[in-house]
C-alpha atoms as a PDB file:
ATOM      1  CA  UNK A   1       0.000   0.000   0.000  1.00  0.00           C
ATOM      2  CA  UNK A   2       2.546   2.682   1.097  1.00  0.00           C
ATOM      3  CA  UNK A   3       4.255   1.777  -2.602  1.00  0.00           C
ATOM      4  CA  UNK A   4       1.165   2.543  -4.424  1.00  0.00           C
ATOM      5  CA  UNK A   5       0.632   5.835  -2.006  1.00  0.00           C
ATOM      6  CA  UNK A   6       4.575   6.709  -2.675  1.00  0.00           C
ATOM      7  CA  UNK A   7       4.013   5.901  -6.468  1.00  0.00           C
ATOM      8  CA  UNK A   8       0.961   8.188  -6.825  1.00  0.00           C
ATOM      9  CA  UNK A   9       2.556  10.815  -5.327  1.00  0.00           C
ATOM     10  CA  UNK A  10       6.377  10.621  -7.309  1.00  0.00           C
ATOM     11  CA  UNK A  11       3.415  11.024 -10.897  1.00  0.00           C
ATOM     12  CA  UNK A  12       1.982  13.704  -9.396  1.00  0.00           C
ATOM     13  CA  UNK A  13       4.743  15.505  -8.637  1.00  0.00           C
ATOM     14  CA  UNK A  14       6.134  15.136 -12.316  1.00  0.00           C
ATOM     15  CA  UNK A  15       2.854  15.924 -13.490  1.00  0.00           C
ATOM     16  CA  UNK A  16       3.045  19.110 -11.947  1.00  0.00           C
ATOM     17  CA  UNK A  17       6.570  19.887 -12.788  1.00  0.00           C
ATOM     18  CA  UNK A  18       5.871  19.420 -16.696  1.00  0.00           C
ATOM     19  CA  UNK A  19       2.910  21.754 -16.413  1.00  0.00           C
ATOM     20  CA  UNK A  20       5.344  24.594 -15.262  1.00  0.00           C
ATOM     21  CA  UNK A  21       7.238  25.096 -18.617  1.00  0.00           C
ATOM     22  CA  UNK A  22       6.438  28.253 -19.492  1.00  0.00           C
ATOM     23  CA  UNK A  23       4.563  29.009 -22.523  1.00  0.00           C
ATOM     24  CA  UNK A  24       6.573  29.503 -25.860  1.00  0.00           C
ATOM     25  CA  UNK A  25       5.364  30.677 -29.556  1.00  0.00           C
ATOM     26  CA  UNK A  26       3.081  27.995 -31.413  1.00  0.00           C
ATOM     27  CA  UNK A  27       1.652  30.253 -34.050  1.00  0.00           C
ATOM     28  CA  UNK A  28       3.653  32.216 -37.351  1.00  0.00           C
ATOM     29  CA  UNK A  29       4.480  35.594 -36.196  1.00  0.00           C
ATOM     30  CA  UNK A  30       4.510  35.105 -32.197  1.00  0.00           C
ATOM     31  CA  UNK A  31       7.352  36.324 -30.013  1.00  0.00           C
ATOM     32  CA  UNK A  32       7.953  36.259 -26.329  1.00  0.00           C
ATOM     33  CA  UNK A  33      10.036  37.823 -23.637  1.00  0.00           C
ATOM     34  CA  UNK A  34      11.043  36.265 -20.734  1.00  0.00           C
ATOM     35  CA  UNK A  35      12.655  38.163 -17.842  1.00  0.00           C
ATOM     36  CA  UNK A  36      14.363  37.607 -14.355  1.00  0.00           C
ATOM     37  CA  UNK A  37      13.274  39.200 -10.943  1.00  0.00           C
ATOM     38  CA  UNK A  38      14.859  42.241 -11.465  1.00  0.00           C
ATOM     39  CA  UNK A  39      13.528  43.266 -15.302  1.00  0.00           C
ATOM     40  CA  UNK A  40      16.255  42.343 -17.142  1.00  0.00           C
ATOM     41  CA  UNK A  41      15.634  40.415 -20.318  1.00  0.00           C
ATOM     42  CA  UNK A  42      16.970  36.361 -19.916  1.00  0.00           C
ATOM     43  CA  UNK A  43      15.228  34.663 -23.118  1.00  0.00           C
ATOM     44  CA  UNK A  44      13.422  35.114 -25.945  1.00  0.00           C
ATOM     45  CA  UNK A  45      11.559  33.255 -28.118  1.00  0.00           C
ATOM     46  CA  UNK A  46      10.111  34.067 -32.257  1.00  0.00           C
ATOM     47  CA  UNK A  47       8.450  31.655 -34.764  1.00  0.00           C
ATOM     48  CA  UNK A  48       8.961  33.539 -37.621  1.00  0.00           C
ATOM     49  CA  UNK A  49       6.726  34.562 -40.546  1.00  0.00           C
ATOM     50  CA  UNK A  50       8.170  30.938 -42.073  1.00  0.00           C
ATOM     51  CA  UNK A  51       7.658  29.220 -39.285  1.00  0.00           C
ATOM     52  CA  UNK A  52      10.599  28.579 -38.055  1.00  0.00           C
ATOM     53  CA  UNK A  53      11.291  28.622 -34.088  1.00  0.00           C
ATOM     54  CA  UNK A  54      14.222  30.738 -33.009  1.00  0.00           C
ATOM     55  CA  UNK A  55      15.010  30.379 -28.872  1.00  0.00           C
ATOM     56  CA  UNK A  56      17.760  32.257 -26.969  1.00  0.00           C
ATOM     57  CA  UNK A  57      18.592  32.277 -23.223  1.00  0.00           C
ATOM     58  CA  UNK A  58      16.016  30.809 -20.804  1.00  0.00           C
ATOM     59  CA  UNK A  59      12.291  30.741 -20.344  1.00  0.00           C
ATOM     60  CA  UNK A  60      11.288  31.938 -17.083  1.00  0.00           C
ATOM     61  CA  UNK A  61       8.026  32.373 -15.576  1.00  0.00           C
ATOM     62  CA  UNK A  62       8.239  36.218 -15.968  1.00  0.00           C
ATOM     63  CA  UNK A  63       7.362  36.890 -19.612  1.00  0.00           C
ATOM     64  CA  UNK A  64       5.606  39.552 -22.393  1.00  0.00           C
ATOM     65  CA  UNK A  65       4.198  38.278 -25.598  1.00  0.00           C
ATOM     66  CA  UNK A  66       3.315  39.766 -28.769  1.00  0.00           C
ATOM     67  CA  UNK A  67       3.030  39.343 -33.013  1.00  0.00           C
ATOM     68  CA  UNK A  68       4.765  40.119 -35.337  1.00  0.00           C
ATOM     69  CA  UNK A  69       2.563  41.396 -38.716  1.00  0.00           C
ATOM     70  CA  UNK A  70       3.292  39.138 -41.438  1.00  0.00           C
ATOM     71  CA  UNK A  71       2.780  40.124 -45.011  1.00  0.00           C
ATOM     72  CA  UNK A  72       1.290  37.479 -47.364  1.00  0.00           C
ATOM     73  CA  UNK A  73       3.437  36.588 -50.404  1.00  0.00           C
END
């Protein structure tokens, strides 16, 4: 019983842990931010107008978001 009890538990903690990534782009044209305690930019994140994901630094909790305007070919 105290397996099963310590087994539940150990998923729910990773459950919870993978539900804490903080959000990235997932559409053509979004960008985000991420920042530190004090302000200072630590990441980005941009899927470009061609779809492409570019990531630098980290992703923190702390974060702005925004799109870019993408003209049609």
């Amino acid at each position: 019983m105290r397996r099963m009890i310590a087994l539940g538990l150990g998923a729910a903690l990773f459950a919870g842990s993978a539900l804490a990534i903080p959000p990235g782009p997932d559409e053509i044209g979004e960008f985000y931010f991420y920042y530190n305690a004090t302000g200072q930019i630590v990441g980005q994140a941009l899927m470009d107008c061609d779809g492409v994901l570019h990531e630098t630094g980290i992703r923190t909790n702390r974060y702005s978001a925004g799109h870019l305007v993408c003209n049609p070919d």
